[in-house]
N, C-alpha and C. Protein backbone atom coordinates (compact mmCIF):
# COMPACT_ATOMS: atom_id res chain seq x y z
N UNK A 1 135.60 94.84 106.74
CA UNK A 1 134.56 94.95 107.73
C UNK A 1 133.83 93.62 107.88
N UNK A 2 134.49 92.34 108.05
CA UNK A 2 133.82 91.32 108.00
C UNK A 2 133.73 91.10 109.27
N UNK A 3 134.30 91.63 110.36
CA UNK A 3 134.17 91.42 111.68
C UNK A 3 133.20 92.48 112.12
N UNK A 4 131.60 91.96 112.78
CA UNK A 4 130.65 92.30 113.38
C UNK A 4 130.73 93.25 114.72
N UNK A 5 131.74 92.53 115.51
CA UNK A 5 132.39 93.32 116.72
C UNK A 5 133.09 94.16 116.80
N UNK A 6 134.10 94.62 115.23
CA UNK A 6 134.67 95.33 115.57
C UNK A 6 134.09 96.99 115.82
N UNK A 7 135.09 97.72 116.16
CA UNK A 7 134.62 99.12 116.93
C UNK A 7 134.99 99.69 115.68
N UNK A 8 134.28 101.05 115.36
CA UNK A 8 134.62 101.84 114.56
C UNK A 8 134.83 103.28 115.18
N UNK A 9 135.70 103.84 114.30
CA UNK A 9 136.17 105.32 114.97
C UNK A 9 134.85 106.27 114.48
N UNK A 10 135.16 107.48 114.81
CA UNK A 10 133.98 108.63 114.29
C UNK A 10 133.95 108.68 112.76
N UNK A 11 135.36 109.34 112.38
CA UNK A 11 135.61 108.94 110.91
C UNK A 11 135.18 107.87 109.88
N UNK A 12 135.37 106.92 110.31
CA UNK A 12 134.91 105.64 109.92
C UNK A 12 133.40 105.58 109.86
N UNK A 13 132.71 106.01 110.81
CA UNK A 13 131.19 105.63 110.79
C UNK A 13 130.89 106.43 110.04
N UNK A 14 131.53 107.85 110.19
CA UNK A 14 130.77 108.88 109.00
C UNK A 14 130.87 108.34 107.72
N UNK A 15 132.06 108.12 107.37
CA UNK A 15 131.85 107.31 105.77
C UNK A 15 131.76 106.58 105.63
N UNK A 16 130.96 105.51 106.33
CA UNK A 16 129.83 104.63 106.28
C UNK A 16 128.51 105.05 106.00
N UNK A 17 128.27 105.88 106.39
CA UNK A 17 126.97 106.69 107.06
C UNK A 17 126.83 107.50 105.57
N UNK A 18 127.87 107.80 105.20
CA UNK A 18 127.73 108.87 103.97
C UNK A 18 127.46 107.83 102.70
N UNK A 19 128.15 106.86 102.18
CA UNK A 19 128.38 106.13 101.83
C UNK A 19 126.73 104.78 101.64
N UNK A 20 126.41 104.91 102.81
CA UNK A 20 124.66 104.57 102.79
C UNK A 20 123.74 105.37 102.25
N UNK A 21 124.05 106.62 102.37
CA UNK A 21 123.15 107.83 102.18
C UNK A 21 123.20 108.20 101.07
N UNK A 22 124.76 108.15 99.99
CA UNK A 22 124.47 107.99 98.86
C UNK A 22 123.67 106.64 97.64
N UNK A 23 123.77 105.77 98.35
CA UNK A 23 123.12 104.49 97.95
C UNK A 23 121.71 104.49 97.81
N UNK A 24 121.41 104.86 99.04
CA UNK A 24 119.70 104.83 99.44
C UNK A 24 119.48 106.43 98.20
N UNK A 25 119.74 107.02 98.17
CA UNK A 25 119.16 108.37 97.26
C UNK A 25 119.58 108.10 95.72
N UNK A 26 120.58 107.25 95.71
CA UNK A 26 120.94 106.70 94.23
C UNK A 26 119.15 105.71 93.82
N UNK A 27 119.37 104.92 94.72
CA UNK A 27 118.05 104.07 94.72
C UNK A 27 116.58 105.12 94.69
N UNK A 28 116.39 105.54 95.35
CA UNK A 28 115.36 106.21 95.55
C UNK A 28 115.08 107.12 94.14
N UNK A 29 116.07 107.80 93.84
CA UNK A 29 115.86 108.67 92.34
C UNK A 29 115.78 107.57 91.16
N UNK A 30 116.11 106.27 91.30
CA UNK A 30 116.18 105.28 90.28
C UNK A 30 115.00 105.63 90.09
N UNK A 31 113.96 104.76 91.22
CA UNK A 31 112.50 104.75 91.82
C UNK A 31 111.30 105.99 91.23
N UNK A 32 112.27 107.06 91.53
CA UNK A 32 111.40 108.22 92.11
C UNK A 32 110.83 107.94 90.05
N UNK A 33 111.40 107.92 88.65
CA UNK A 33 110.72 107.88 87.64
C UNK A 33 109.59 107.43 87.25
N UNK A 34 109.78 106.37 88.33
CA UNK A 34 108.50 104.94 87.98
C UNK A 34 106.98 105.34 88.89
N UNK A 35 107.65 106.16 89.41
CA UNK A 35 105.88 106.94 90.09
C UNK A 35 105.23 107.25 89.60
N UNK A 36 103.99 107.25 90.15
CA UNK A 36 103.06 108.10 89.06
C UNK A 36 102.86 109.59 89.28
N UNK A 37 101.85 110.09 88.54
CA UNK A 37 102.28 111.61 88.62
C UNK A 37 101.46 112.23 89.64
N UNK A 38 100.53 111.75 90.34
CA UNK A 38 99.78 112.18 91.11
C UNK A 38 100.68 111.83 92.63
N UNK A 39 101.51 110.82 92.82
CA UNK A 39 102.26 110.43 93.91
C UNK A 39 103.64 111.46 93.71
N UNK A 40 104.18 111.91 92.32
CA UNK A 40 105.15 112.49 93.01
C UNK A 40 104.21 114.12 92.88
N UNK A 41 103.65 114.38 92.65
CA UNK A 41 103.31 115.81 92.97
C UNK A 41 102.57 116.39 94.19
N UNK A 42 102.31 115.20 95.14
CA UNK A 42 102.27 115.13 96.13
C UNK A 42 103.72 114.81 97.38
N UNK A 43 104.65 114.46 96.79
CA UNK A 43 106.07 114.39 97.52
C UNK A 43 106.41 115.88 97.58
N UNK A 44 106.36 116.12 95.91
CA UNK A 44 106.72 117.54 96.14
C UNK A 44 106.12 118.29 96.60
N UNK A 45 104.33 118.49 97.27
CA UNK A 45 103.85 119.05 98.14
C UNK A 45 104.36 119.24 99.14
N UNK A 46 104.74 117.51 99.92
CA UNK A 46 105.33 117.40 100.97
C UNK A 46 106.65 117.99 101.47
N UNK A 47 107.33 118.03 100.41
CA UNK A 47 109.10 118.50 100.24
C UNK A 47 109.16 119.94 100.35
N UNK A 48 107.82 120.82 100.12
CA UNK A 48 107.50 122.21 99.98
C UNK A 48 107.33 122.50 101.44
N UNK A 49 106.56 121.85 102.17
CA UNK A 49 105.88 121.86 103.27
C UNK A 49 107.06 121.77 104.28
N UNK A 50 107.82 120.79 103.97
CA UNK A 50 108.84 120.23 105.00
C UNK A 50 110.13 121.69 104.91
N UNK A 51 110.37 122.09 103.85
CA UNK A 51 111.22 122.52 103.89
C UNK A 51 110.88 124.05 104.33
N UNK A 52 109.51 125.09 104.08
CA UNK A 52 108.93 125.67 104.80
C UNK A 52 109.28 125.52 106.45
N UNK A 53 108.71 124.64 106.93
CA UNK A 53 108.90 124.41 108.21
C UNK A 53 110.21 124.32 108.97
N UNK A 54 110.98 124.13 107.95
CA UNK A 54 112.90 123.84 108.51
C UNK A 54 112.85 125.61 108.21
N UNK A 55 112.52 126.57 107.24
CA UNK A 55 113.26 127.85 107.65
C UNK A 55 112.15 128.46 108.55
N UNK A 56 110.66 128.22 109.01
CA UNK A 56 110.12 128.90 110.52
C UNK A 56 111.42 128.70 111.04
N UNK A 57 111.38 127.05 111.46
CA UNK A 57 112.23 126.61 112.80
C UNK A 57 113.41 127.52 113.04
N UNK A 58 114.61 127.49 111.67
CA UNK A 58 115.49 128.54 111.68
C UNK A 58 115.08 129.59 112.09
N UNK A 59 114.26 129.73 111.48
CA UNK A 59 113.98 131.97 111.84
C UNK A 59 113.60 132.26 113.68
N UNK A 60 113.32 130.52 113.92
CA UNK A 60 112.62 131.03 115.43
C UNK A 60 114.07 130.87 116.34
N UNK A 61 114.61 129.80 115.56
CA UNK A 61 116.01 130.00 117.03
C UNK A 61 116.95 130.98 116.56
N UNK A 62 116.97 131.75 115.48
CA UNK A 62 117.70 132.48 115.57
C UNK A 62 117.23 133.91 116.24
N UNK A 63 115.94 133.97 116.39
CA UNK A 63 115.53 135.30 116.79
C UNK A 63 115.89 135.22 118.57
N UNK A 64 115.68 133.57 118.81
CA UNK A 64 116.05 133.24 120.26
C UNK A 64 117.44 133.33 120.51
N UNK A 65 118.17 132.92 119.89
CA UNK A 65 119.51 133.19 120.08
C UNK A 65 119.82 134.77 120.34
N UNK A 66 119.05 135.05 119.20
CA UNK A 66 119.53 137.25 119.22
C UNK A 66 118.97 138.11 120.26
N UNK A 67 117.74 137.22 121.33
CA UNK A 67 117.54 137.70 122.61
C UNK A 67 118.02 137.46 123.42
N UNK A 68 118.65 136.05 123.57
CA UNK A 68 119.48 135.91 125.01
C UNK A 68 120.76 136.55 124.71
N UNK A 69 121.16 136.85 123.55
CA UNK A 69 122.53 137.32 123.53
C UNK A 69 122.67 138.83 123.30
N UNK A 70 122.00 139.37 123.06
CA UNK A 70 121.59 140.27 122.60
C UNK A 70 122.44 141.61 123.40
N UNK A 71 121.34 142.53 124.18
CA UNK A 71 122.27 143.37 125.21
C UNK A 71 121.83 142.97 126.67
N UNK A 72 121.15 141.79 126.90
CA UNK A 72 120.75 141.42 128.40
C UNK A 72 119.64 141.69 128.66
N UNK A 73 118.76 143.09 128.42
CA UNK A 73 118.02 143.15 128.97
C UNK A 73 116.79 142.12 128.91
N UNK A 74 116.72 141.58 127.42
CA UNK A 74 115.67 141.04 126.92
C UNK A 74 115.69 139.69 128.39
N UNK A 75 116.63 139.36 128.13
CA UNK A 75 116.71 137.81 129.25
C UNK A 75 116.17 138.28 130.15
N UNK A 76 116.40 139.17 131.06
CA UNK A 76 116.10 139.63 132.21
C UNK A 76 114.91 139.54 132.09
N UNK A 77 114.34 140.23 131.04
CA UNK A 77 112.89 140.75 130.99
C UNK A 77 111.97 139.09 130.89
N UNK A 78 112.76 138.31 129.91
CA UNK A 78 112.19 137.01 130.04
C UNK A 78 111.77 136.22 131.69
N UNK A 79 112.76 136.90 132.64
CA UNK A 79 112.54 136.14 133.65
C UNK A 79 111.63 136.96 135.04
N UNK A 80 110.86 137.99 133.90
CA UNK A 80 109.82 139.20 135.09
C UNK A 80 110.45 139.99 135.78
N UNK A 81 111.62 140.41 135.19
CA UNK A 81 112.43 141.51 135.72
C UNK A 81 112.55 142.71 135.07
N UNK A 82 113.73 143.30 134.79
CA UNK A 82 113.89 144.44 134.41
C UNK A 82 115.29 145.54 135.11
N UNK A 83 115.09 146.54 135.12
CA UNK A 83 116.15 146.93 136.16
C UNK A 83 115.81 146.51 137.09
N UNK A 84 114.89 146.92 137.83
CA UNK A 84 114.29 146.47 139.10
C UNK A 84 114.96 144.99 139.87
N UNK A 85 114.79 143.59 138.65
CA UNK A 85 115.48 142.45 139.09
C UNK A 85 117.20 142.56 139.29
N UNK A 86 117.55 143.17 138.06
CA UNK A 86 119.02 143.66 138.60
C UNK A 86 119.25 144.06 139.99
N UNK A 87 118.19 144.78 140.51
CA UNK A 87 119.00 145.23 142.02
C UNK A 87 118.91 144.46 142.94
N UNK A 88 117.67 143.66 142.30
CA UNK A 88 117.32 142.04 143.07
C UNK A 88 118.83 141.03 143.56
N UNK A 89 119.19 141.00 141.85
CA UNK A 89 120.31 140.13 141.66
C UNK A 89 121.59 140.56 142.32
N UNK A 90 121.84 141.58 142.52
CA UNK A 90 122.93 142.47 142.91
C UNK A 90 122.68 142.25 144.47
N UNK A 91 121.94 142.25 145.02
CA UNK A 91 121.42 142.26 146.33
C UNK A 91 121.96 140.55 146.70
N UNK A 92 120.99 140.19 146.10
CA UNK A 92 120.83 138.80 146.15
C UNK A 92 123.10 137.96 146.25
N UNK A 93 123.67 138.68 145.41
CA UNK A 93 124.60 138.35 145.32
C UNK A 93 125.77 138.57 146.58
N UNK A 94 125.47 139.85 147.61
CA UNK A 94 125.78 139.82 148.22
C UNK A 94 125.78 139.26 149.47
N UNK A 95 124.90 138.56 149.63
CA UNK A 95 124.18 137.97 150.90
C UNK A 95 125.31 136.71 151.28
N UNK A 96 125.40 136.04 150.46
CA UNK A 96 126.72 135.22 150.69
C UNK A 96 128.14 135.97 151.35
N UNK A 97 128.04 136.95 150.74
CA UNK A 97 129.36 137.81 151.58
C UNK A 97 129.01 138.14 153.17
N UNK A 98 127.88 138.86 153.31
CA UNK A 98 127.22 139.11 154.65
C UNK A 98 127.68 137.35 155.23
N UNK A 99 127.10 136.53 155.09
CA UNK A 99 127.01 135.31 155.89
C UNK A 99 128.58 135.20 156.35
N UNK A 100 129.09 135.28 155.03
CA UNK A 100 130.72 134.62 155.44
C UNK A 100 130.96 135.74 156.62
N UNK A 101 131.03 136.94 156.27
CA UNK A 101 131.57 138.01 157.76
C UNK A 101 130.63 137.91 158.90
N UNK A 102 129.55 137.27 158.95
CA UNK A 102 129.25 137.26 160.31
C UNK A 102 129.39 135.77 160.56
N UNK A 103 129.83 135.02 160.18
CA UNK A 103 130.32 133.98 160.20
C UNK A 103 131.66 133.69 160.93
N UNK A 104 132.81 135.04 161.04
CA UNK A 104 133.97 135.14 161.48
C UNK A 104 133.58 135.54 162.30
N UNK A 105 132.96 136.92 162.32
CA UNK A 105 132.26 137.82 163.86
C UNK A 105 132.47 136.67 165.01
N UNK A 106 131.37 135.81 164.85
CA UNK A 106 130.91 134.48 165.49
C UNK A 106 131.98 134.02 166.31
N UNK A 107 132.92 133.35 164.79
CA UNK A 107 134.21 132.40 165.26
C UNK A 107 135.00 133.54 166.19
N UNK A 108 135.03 134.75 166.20
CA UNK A 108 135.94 135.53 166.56
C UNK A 108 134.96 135.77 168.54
N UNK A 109 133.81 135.74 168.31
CA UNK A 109 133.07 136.31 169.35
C UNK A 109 133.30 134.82 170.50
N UNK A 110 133.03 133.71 169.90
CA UNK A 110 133.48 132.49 170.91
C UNK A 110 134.46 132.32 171.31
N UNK A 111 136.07 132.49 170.42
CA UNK A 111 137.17 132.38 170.88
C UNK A 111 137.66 133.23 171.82
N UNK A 112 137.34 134.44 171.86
CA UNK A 112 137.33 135.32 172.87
C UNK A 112 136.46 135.26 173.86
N UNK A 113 135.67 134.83 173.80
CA UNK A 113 134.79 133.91 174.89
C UNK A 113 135.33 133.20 175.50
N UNK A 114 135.81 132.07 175.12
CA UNK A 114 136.32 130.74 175.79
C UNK A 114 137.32 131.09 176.41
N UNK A 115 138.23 131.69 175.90
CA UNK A 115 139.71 132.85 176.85
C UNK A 115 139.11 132.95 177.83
N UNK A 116 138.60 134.66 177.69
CA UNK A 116 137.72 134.75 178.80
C UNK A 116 137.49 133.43 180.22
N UNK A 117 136.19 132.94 179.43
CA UNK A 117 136.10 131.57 180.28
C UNK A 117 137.39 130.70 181.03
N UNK A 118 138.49 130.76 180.61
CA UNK A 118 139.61 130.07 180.60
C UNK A 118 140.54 130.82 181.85
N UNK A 119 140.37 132.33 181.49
CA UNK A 119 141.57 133.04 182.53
C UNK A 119 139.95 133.43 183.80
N UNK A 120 138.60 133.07 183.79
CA UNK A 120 138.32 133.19 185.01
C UNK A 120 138.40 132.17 185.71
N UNK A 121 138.46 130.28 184.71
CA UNK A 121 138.88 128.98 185.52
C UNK A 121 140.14 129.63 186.44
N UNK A 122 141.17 130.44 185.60
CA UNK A 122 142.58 130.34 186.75
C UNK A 122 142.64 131.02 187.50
N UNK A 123 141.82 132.32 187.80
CA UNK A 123 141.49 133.00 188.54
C UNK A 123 140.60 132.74 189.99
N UNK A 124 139.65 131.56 189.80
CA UNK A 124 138.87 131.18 190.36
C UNK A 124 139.89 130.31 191.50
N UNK A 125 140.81 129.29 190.46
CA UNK A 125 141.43 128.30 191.22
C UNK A 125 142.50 129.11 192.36
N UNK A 126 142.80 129.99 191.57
CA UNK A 126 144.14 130.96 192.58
C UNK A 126 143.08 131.43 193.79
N UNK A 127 141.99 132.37 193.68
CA UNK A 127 141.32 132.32 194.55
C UNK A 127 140.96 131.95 196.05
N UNK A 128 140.54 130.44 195.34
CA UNK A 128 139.79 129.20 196.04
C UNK A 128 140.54 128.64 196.98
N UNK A 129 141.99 128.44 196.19
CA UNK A 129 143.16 127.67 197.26
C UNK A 129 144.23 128.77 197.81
N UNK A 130 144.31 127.75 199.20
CA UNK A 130 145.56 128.40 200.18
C UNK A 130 146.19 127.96 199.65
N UNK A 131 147.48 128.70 198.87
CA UNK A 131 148.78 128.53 198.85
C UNK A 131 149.82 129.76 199.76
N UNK A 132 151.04 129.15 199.86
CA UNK A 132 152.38 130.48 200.15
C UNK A 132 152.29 131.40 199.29
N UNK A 133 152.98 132.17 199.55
CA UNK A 133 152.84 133.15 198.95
C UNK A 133 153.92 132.83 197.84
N UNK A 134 154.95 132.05 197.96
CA UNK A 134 156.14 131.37 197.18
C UNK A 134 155.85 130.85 195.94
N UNK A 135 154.28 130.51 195.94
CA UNK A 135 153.97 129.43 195.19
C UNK A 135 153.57 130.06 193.88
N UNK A 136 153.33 131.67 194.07
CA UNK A 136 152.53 132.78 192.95
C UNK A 136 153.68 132.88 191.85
N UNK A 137 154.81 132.75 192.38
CA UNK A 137 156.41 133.21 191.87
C UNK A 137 156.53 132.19 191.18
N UNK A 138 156.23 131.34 191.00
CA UNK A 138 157.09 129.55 191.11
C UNK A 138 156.63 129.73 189.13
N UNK A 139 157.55 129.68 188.53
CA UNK A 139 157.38 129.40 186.86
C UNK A 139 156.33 128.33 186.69
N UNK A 140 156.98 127.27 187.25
CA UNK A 140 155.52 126.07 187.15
C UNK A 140 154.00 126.12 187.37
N UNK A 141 153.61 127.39 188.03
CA UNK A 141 152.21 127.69 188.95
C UNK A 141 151.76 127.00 188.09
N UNK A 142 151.37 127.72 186.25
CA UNK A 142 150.44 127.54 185.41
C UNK A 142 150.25 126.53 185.20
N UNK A 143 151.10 125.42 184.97
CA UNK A 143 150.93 123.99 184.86
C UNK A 143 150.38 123.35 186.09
N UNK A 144 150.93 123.72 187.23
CA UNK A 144 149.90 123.35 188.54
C UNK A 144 148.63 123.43 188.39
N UNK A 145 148.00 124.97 187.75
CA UNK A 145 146.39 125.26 187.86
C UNK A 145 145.69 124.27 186.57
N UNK A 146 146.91 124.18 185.75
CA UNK A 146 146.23 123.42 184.34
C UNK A 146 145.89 121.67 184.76
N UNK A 147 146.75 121.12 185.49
CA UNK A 147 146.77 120.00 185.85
C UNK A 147 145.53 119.67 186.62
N UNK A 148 145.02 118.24 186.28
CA UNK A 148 143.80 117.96 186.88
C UNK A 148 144.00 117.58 188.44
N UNK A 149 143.00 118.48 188.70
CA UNK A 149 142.83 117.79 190.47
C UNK A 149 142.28 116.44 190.40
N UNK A 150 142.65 115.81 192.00
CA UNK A 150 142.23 114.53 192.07
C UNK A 150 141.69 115.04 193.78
N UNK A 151 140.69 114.91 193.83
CA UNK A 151 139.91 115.02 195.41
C UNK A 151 139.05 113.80 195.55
């Protein structure tokens, strides 16, 4: 490890990391004799205190864990619901479906529109103009009425 730059893997750092951690606590218990007695019986106050506080902390996320996972309701209830929000949510979930089907309605209601619109343009044009009577027969008509006038 004489190179500064080099990269280390996960593995590697951990037993580094472990490897420090036994050093520094090797050191520290050297230490910890040469205290006096009023300084370490105050560590161990502290060490009482600290470690108290690590099993609250435990006891509190695990009670949190055992409500969100629990049978549901509790979550629900966390968020001012109850059954009641369930029918909310259930509701709520469908509304996206509603949109998408009237969403087709729509696409379906214009395209049949524009037809519409489309066979009264050819209707209008047959109408409007004198032709023979030859000309109704003629396979080509439709492309005639589709083709742009020039007036």
């Amino acid at each position: 490890m004489n190179n500064p730059h080099m990269t280390l893997s996960s593995g590697g750092l951990e037993t580094l990391q472990s490897r420090f951690a036994v050093r520094v606590a090797g050191r520290l218990s050297q230490s910890a004799d040469e205290l006096p007695h009023d300084i370490t019986e105050r560590l161990k106050a502290a060490r009482e205190q600290a470690l108290e506080r690590s099993r609250l902390a435990r006891r509190a996320e695990a009670s949190a864990g055992a409500q969100v996972t629990g049978n549901g309701s509790s979550a629900s209830l966390a968020l001012g619901g109850g059954p009641r929000s369930e029918r909310w949510l259930k509701l709520a979930s469908l509304v996206p479906l509603v949109a998408l089907v009237a969403g087709f309605l729509l696409i379906d209601h214009l395209r049949v529109k524009s037809q519409i619109r489309a066979a009264a343009d050819i209707d209008t044009a047959l109408l409007a103009d004198d032709l023979p009577l030859a000309a109704y027969s003629d396979p080509g008509f439709v492309e005639f009425l589709k083709a742009p006038r020039d007036r």
